[in-house]
Protein backbone atom coordinates (compact mmCIF):
# COMPACT_ATOMS: atom_id res chain seq x y z
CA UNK A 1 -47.82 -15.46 30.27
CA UNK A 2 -51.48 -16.68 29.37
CA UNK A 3 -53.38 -13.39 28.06
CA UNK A 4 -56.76 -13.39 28.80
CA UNK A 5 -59.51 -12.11 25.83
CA UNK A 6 -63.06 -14.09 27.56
CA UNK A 7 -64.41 -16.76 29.96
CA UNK A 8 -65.15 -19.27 26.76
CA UNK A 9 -61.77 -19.00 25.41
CA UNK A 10 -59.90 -19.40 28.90
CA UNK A 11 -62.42 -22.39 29.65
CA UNK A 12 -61.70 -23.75 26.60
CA UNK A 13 -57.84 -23.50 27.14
CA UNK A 14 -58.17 -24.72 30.19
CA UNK A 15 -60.03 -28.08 28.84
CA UNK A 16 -57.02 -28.35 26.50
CA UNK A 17 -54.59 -28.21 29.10
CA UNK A 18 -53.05 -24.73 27.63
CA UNK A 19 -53.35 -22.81 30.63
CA UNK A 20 -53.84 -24.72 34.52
CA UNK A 21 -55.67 -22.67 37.31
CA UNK A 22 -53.35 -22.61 39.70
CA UNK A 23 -50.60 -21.06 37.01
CA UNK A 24 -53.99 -18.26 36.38
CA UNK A 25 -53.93 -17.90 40.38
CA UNK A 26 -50.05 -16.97 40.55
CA UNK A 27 -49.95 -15.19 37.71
CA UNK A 28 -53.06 -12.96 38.92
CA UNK A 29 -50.56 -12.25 42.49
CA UNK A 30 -47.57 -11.56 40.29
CA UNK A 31 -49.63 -8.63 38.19
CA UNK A 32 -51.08 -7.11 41.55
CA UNK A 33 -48.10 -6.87 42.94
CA UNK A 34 -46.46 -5.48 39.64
CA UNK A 35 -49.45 -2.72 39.85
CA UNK A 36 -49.49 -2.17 43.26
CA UNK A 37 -48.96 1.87 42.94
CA UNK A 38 -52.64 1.44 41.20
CA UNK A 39 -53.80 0.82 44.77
CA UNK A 40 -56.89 -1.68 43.08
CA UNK A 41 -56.33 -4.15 45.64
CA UNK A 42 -56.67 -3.80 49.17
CA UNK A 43 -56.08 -7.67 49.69
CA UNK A 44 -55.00 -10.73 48.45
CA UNK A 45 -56.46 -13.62 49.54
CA UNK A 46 -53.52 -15.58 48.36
CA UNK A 47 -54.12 -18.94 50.55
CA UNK A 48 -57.68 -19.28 49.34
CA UNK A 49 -56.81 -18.45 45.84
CA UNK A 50 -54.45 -21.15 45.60
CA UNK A 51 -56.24 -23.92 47.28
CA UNK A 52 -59.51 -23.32 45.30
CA UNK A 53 -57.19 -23.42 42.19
CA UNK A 54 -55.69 -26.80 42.94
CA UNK A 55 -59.04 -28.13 43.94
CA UNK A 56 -60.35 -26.86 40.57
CA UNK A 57 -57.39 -28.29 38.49
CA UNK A 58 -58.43 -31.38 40.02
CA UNK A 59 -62.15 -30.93 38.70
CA UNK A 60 -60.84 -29.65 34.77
CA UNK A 61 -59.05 -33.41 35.00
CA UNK A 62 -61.91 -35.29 36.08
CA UNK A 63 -64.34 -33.51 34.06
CA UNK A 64 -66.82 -32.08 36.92
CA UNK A 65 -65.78 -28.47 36.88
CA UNK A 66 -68.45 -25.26 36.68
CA UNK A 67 -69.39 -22.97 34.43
CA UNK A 68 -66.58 -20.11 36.55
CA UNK A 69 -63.52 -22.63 36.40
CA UNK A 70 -60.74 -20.74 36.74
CA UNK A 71 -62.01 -17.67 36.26
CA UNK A 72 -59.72 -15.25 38.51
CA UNK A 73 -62.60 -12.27 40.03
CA UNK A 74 -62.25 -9.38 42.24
CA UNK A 75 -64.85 -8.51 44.53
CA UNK A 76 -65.33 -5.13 46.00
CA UNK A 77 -64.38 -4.02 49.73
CA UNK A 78 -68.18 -3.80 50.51
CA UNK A 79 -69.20 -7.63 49.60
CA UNK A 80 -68.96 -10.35 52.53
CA UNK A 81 -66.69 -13.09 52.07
CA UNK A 82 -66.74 -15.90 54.72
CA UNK A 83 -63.42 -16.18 56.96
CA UNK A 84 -61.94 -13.02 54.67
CA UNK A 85 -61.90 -9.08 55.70
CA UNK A 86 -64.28 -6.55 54.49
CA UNK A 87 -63.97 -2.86 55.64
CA UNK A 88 -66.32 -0.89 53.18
CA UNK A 89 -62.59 0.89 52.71
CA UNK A 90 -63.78 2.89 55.78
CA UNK A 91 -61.18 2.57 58.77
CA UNK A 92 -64.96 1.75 61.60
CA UNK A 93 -64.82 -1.35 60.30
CA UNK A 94 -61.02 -2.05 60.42
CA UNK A 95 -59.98 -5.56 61.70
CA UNK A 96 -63.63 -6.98 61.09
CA UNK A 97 -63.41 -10.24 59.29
CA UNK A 98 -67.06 -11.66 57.64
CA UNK A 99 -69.25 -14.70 59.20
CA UNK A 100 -70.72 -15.28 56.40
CA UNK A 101 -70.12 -14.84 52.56
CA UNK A 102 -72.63 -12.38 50.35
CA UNK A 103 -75.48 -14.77 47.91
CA UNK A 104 -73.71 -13.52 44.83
CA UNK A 105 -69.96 -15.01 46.69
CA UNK A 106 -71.68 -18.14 47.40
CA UNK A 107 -73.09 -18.82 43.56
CA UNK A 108 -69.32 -18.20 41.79
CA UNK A 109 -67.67 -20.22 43.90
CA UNK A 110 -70.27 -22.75 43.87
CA UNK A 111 -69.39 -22.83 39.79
CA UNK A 112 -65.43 -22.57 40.69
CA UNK A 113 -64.59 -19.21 40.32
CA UNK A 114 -61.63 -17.79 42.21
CA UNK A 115 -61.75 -14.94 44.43
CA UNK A 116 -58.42 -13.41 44.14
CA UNK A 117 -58.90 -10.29 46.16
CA UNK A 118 -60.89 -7.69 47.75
CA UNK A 119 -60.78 -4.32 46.01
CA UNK A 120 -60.71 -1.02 46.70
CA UNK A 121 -63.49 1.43 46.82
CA UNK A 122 -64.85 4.94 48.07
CA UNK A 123 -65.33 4.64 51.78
CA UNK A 124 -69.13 2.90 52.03
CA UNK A 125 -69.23 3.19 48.18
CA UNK A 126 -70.08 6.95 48.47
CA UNK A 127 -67.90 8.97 45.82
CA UNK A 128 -67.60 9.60 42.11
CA UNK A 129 -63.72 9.37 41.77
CA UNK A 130 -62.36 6.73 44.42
CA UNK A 131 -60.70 9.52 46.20
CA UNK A 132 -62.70 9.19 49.47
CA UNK A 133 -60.93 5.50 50.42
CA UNK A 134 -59.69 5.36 53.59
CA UNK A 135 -57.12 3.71 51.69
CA UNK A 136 -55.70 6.11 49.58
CA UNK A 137 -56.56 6.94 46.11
CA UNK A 138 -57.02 4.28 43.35
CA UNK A 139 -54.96 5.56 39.83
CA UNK A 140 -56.59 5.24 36.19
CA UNK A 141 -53.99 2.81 34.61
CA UNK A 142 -54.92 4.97 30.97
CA UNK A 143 -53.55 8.23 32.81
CA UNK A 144 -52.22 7.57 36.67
CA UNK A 145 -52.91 11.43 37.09
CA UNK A 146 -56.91 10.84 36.49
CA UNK A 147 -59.07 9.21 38.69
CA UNK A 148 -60.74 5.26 37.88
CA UNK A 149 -64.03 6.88 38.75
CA UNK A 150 -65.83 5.49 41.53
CA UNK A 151 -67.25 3.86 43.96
CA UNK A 152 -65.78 0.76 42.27
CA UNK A 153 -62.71 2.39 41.55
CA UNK A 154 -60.66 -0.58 42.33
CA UNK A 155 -63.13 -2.82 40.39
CA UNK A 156 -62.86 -1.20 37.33
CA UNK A 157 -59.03 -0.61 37.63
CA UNK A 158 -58.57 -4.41 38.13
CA UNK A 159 -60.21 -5.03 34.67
CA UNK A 160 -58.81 -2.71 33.12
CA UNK A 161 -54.91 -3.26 34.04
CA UNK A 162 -55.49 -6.94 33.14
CA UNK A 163 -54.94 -7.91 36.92
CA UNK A 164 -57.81 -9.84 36.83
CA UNK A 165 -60.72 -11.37 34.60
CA UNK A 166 -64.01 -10.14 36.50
CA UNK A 167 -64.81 -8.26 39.11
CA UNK A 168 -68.13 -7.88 41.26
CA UNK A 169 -69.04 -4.05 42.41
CA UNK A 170 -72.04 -2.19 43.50
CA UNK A 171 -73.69 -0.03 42.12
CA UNK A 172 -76.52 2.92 43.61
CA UNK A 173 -75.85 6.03 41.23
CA UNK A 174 -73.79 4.79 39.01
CA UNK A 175 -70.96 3.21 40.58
CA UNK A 176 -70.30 0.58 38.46
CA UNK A 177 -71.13 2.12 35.17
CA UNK A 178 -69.11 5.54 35.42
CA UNK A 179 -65.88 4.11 36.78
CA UNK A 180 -66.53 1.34 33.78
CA UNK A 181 -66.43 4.09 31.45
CA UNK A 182 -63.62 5.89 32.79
CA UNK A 183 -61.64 3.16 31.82
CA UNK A 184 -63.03 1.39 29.18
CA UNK A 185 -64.34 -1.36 30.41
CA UNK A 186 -68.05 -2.83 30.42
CA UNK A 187 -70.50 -2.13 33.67
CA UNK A 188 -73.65 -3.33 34.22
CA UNK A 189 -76.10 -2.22 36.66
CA UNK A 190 -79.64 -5.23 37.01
CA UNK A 191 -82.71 -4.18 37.74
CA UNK A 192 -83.51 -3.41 41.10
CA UNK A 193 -83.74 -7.31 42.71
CA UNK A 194 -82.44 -9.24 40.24
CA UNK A 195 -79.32 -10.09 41.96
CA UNK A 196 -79.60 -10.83 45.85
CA UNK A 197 -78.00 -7.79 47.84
CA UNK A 198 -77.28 -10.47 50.71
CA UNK A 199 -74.18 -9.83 52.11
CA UNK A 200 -73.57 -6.45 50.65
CA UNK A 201 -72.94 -3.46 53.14
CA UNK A 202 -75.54 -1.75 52.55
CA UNK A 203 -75.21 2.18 51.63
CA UNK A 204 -79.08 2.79 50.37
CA UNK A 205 -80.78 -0.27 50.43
CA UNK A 206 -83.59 0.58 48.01
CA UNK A 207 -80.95 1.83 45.37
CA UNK A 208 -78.09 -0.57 45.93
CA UNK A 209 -77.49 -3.59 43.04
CA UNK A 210 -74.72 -5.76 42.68
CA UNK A 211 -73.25 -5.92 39.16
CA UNK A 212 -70.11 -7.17 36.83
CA UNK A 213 -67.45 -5.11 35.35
CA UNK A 214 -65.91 -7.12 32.88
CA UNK A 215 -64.32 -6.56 29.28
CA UNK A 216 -66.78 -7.67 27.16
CA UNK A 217 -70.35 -7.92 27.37
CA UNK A 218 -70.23 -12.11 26.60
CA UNK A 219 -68.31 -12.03 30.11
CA UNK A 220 -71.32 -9.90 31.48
CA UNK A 221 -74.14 -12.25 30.16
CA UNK A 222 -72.04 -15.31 31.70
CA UNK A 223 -71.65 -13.65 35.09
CA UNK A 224 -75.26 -12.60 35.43
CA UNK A 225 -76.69 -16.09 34.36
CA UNK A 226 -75.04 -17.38 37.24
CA UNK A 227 -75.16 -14.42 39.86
CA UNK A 228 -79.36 -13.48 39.35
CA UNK A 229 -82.08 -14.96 40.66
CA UNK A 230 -84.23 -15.40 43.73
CA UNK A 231 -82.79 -15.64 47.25
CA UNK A 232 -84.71 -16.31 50.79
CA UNK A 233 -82.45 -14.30 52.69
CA UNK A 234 -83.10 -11.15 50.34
CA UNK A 235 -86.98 -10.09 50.25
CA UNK A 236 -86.54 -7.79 47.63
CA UNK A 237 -84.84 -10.32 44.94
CA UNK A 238 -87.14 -11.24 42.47
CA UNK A 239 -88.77 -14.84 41.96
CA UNK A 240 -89.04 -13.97 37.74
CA UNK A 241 -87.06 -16.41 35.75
CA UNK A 242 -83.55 -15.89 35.02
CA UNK A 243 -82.68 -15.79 31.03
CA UNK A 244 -79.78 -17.71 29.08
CA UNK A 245 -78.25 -14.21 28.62
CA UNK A 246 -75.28 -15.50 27.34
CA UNK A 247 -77.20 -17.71 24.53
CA UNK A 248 -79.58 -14.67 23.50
CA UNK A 249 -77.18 -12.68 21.30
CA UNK A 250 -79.50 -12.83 18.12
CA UNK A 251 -78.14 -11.24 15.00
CA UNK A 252 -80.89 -9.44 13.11
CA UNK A 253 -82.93 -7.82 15.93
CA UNK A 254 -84.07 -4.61 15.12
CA UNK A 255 -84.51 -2.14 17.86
CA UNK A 256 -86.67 1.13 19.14
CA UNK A 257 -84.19 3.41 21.09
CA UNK A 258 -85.00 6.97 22.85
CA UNK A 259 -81.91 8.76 23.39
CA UNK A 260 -82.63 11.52 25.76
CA UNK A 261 -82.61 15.17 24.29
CA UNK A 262 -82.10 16.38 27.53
CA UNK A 263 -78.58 14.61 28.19
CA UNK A 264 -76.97 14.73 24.40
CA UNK A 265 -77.83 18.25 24.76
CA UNK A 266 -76.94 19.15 28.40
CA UNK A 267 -74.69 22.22 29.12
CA UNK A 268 -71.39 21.28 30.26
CA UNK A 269 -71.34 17.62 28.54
CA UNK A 270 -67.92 17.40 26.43
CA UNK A 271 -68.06 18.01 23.27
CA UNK A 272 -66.05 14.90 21.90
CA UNK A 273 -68.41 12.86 24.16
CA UNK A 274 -71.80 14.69 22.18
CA UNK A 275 -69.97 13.84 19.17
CA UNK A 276 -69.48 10.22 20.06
CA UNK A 277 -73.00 9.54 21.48
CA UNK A 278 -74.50 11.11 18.32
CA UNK A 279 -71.86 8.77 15.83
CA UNK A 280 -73.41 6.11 17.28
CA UNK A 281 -77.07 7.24 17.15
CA UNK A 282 -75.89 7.42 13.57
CA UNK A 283 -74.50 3.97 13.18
CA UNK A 284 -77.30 2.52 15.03
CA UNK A 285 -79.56 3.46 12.24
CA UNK A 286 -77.54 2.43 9.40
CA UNK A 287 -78.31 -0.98 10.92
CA UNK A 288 -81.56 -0.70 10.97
CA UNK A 289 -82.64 0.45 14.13
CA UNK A 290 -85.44 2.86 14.95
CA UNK A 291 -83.59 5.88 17.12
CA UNK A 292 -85.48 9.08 18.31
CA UNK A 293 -84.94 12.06 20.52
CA UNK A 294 -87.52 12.13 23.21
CA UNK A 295 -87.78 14.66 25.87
CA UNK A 296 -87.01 14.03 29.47
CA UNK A 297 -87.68 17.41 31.33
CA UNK A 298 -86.50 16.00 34.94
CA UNK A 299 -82.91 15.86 34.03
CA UNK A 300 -82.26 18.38 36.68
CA UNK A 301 -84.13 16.80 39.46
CA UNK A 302 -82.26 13.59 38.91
CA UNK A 303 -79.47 14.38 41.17
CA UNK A 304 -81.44 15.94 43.97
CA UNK A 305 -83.94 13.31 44.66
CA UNK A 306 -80.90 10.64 44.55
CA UNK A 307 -78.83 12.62 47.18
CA UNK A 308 -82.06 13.32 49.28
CA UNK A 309 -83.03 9.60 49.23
CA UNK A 310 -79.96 8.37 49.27
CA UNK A 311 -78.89 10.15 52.29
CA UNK A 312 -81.71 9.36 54.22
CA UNK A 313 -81.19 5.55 53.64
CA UNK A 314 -77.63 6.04 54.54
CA UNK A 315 -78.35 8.05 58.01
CA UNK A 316 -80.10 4.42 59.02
CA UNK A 317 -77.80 1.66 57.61
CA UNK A 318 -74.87 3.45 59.01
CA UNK A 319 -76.15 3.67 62.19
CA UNK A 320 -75.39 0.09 62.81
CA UNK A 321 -71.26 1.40 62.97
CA UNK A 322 -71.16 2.71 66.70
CA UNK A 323 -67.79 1.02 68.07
CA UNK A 324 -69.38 -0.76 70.40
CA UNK A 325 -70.51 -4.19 67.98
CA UNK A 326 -67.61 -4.47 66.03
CA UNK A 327 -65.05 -2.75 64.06
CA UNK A 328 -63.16 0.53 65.39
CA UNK A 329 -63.17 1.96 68.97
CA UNK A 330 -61.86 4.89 69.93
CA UNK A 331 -59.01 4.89 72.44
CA UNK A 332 -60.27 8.28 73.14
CA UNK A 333 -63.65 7.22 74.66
CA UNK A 334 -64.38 7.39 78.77
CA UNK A 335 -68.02 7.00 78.98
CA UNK A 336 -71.13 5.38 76.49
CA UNK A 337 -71.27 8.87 74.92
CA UNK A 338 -68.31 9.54 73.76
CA UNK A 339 -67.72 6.00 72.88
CA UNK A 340 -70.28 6.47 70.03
CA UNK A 341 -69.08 10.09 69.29
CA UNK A 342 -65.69 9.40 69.31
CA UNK A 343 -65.41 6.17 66.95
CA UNK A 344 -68.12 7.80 64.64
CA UNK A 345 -65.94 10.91 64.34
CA UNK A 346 -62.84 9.44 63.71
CA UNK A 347 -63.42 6.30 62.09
CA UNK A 348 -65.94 7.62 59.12
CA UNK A 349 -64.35 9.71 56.66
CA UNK A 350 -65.64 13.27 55.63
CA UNK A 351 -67.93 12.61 52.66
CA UNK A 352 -69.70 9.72 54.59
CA UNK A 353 -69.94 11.94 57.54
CA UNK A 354 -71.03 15.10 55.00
CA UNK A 355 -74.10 12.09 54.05
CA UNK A 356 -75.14 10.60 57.16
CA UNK A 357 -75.91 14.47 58.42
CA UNK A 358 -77.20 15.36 55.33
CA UNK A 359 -79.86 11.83 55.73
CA UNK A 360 -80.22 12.32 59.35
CA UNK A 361 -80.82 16.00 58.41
CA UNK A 362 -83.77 15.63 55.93
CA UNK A 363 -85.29 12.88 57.68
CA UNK A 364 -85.28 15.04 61.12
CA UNK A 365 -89.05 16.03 61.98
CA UNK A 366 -89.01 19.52 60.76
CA UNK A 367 -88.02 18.72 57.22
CA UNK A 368 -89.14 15.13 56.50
CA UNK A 369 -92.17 16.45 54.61
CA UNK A 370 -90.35 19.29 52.44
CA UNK A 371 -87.31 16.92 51.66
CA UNK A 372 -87.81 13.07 52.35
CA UNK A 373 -91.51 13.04 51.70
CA UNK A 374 -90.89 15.22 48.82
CA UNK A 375 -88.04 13.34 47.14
CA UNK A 376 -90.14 9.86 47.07
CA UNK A 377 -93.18 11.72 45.16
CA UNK A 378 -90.49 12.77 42.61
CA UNK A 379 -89.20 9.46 42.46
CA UNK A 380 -92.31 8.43 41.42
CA UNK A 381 -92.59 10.68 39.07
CA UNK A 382 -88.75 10.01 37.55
CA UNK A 383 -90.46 6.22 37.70
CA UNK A 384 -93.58 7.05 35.73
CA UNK A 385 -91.49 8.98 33.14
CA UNK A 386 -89.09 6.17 32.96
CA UNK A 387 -92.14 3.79 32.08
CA UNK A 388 -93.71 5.99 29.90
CA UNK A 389 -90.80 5.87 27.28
CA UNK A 390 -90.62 2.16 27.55
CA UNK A 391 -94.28 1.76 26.78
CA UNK A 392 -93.33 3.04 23.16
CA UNK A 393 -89.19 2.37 22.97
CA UNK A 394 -86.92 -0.46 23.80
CA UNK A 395 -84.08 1.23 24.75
CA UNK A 396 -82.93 4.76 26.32
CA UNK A 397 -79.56 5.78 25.55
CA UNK A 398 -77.59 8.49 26.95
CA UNK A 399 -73.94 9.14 27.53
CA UNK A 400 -72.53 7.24 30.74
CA UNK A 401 -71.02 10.60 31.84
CA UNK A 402 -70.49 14.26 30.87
CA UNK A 403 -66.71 14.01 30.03
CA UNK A 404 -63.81 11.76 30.41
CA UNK A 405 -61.81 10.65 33.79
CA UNK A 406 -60.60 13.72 35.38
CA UNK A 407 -57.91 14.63 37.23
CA UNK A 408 -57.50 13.85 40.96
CA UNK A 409 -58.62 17.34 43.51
CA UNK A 410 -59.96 18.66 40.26
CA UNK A 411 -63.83 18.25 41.43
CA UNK A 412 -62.81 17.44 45.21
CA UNK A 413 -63.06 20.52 46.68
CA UNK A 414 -66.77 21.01 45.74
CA UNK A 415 -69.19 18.68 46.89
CA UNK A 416 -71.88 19.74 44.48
CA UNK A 417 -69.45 18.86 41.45
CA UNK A 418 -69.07 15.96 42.28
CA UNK A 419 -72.44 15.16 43.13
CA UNK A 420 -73.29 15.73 39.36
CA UNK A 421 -71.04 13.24 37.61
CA UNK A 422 -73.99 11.09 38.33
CA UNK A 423 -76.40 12.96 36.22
CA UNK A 424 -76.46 10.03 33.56
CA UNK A 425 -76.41 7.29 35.27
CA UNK A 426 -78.58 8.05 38.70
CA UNK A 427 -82.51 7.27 37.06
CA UNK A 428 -81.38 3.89 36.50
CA UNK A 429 -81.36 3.34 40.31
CA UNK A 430 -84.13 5.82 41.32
CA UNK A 431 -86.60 4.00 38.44
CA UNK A 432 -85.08 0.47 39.21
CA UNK A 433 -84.26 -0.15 35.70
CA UNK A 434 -81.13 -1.99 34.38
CA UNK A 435 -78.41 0.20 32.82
CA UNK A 436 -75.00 -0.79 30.94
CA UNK A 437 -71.86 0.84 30.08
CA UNK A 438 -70.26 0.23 27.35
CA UNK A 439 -67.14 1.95 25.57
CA UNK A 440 -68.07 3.94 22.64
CA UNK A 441 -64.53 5.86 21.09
CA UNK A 442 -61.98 7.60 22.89
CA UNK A 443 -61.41 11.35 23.77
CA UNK A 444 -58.61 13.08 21.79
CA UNK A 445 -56.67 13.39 25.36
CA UNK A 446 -56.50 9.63 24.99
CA UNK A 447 -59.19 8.48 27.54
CA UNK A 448 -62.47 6.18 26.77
CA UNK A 449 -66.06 7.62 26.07
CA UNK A 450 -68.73 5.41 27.95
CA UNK A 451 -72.92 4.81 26.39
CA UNK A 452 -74.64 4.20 28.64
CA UNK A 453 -78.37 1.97 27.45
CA UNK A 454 -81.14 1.38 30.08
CA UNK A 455 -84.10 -1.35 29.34
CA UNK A 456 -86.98 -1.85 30.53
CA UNK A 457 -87.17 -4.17 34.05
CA UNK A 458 -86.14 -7.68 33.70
CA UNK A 459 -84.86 -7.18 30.18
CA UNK A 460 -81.65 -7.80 30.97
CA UNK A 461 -81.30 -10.41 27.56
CA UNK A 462 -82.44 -7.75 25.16
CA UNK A 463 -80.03 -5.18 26.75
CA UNK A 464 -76.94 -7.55 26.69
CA UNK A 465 -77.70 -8.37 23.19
CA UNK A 466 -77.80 -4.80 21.72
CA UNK A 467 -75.01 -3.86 24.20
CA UNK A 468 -72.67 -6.72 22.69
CA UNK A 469 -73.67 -5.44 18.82
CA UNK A 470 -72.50 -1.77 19.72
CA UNK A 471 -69.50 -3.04 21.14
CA UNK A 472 -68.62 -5.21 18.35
């Protein structure tokens, strides 16, 4: 049984003929189906895992093999994957199997990574605790009666369990970096366009960012090297120069970080968590480093404008699901009409449904100006804020989230709850900045404690370095 600790090591193994990818490949099926209760995996795409591991053995022996060899990744139930399923976990798009494969697919196989699996998700990555899957309800392998956090629920689970190296999710509140923390694992969000969204189902298109959840932050800096950079079938990816993240880890770097007053103080944030985030303000000094409460008075507004904006860009991407393209048709349907009412109804889920009306509600002519118009002056603001503090700091740190995983129907039953296990992580996406997660202690009930550190755009190398320091 090869245990897996980071891509050098297993590339390094696999060079000395320790380990051989196609061995990786069955032992990767073997675990999945071992874990299946964790629900993390809504496929396996067992044929393709095994040919691209014999074709990859073949490469380790002749010496041609990429930078990925053998290195067994997940990818989440909303990124395209040529000749495979995708279903966004929603049951509108059950049956459909991608055309094409997503930019980010297309670069790790390119460097002979193997795509083991699709995994699980909240339906259209819309949720905070993987509960809203059309496929049932993904368990925390720390505590099977919490939930992995979400929308990359299945993602982070994947890592976590040991079922697989890497995984790929997305991320447009936080939904890569809270389900990271809820189970210890590392999640990192890019900047807005640093990482093609080609081939990503889109939820809200100026918030959405592909990212790796991983176990270390070496593994991050590897996977982003090869997954960022400019794209011609994405307009918004950016054309700026893509870092050796992975060779940047400098030793004696000495930091300016702004931890938010705001968050380490908010009501209702655990108080094991506040103690965590503040041990580490404390350690970060003893090294050297410059850290200082500054004052962000839009905490509040954070989760409003998101859900406002958010909504709005869903009402419009999801309008593309009608049952008459692809996907699910109702076998209730007589006429055009109730073709599209019918498969809407029953093929979306209730939260996705709750956001679409919510979107098409705010963006409806008598309330575009007091909500849409409204929420994209605030983001601006939230933006200029966000700015500000990195004209004087490197760094802002906060907590990833306000407590530990919690348990499943706990927050279900109110919408607004839910809504606000974003509070942390959300201004990352609204401001466009690059955020990590990174485990920082564990709760006395047993469960990890996620930082969360956002940097400045583009400076993805600085915030993989420090990130890698405090995880050390």
């Amino acid at each position: 049984m090869y245990s897996f600790s980071n891509i050098t090591t297993l590339q390094a193994d696999l060079k000395a003929g320790k380990i051989t990818c196609s061995a990786l490949v069955e032992q990767a099926i073997s675990a999945i189906a071992d874990k299946k209760h964790l629900n993390a995996f809504l496929e396996v795409f067992e044929v393709s895992a095994k040919e691209a591991a014999k074709r990859t053995d073949e490469k380790i022996k002749s010496g041609t093999a990429g930078k990925l060899a053998g290195v067994i990744i997940g990818i989440k139930d909303n990124i395209c994957y040529k000749g495979h399923k995708v279903s966004a976990s929603s049951k509108i798009l059950e049956g459909f199997e991608s055309l094409y494969s997503a930019t980010v697919v297309e670069k790790l196989l390119a460097e002979d990574a193997i795509i083991i699996g699709r995994t699980n998700c909240d339906e259209f990555a819309m949720g905070s605790s993987n509960e809203n899957s059309a496929f049932g309800n993904v368990l925390n392998p720390l505590n099977e009666k919490c939930v992995p956090g979400g929308s990359s629920g299945g993602a982070a689970v994947a890592v976590a369990a040991g079922i697989c190296h890497v995984t790929l999710g997305s991320d447009t509140g936080g939904s890569i970096r809270q389900p990271a923390s809820f189970t210890g694992t590392v999640g990192f969000k890019p900047t807005y366009g640093r990482v093609s969204r080609y081939g990503l189902i889109a939820y809200a298109s100026s918030f959405d960012q592909i990212g790796p959840i991983t176990k270390t932050v070496e593994d991050t800096a590897i996977i982003m090297e090869i997954i960022s950079g400019l794209d011609k079938n994405d307009n918004t990816s950016s054309s700026k120069k893509v870092d050796n993240y992975s060779k940047e880890f400098s030793a004696d770097k000495k930091y300016k970080i702004a931890y938010l007053k705001e968050c380490v103080e908010a009501e209702g944030i655990d108080p094991e968590v506040k103690q965590a985030v503040l041990k580490q303000i404390e350690w970060l000094k003893s090294k050297g480093h410059t850290v200082e409460a500054v004052s962000f008075p839009y905490l509040e507004f954070l989760v409003p404008t998101y859900y406002v904006l958010t909504t709005a860009e869903a009402s419009s991407n999801l309008s593309r699901f009608d049952g008459i393209h692809y996907g699910f048709r109702s076998k209730n349907a007589t006429d055009l009409e109730s073709t599209y009412k019918k498969s809407r109804s029953e093929g979306f889920g209730k939260e996705v449904k709750r956001r679409i009306m919510l979107g098409t509600f705010v963006l409806s002519a008598g309330y575009y100006d007091a909500y849409y118009s409204k929420g994209q002056k605030v983001r601006r603001i939230i933006h200029e804020k966000t700015k500000e503090i990195f004209n004087t700091y490197d760094f802002i740190l906060t907590p990833s989230t306000p407590g530990t995983a919690f348990e499943f129907g706990k927050n279900s039953a109110d919408p607004i709850k839910m809504y606000l296990e974003d509070i942390f992580t959300v201004q990352a996406n609204i401001a466009g900045v690059p955020a990590i997660s990174v485990p920082c202690g564990k709760h006395s009930n047993g469960l990890p404690i996620g930082l969360q550190l956002m940097a400045n755009y583009f400076e993805e190398a600085k915030l993989l370095n420090l990130a890698s320091k405090i995880q050390k």
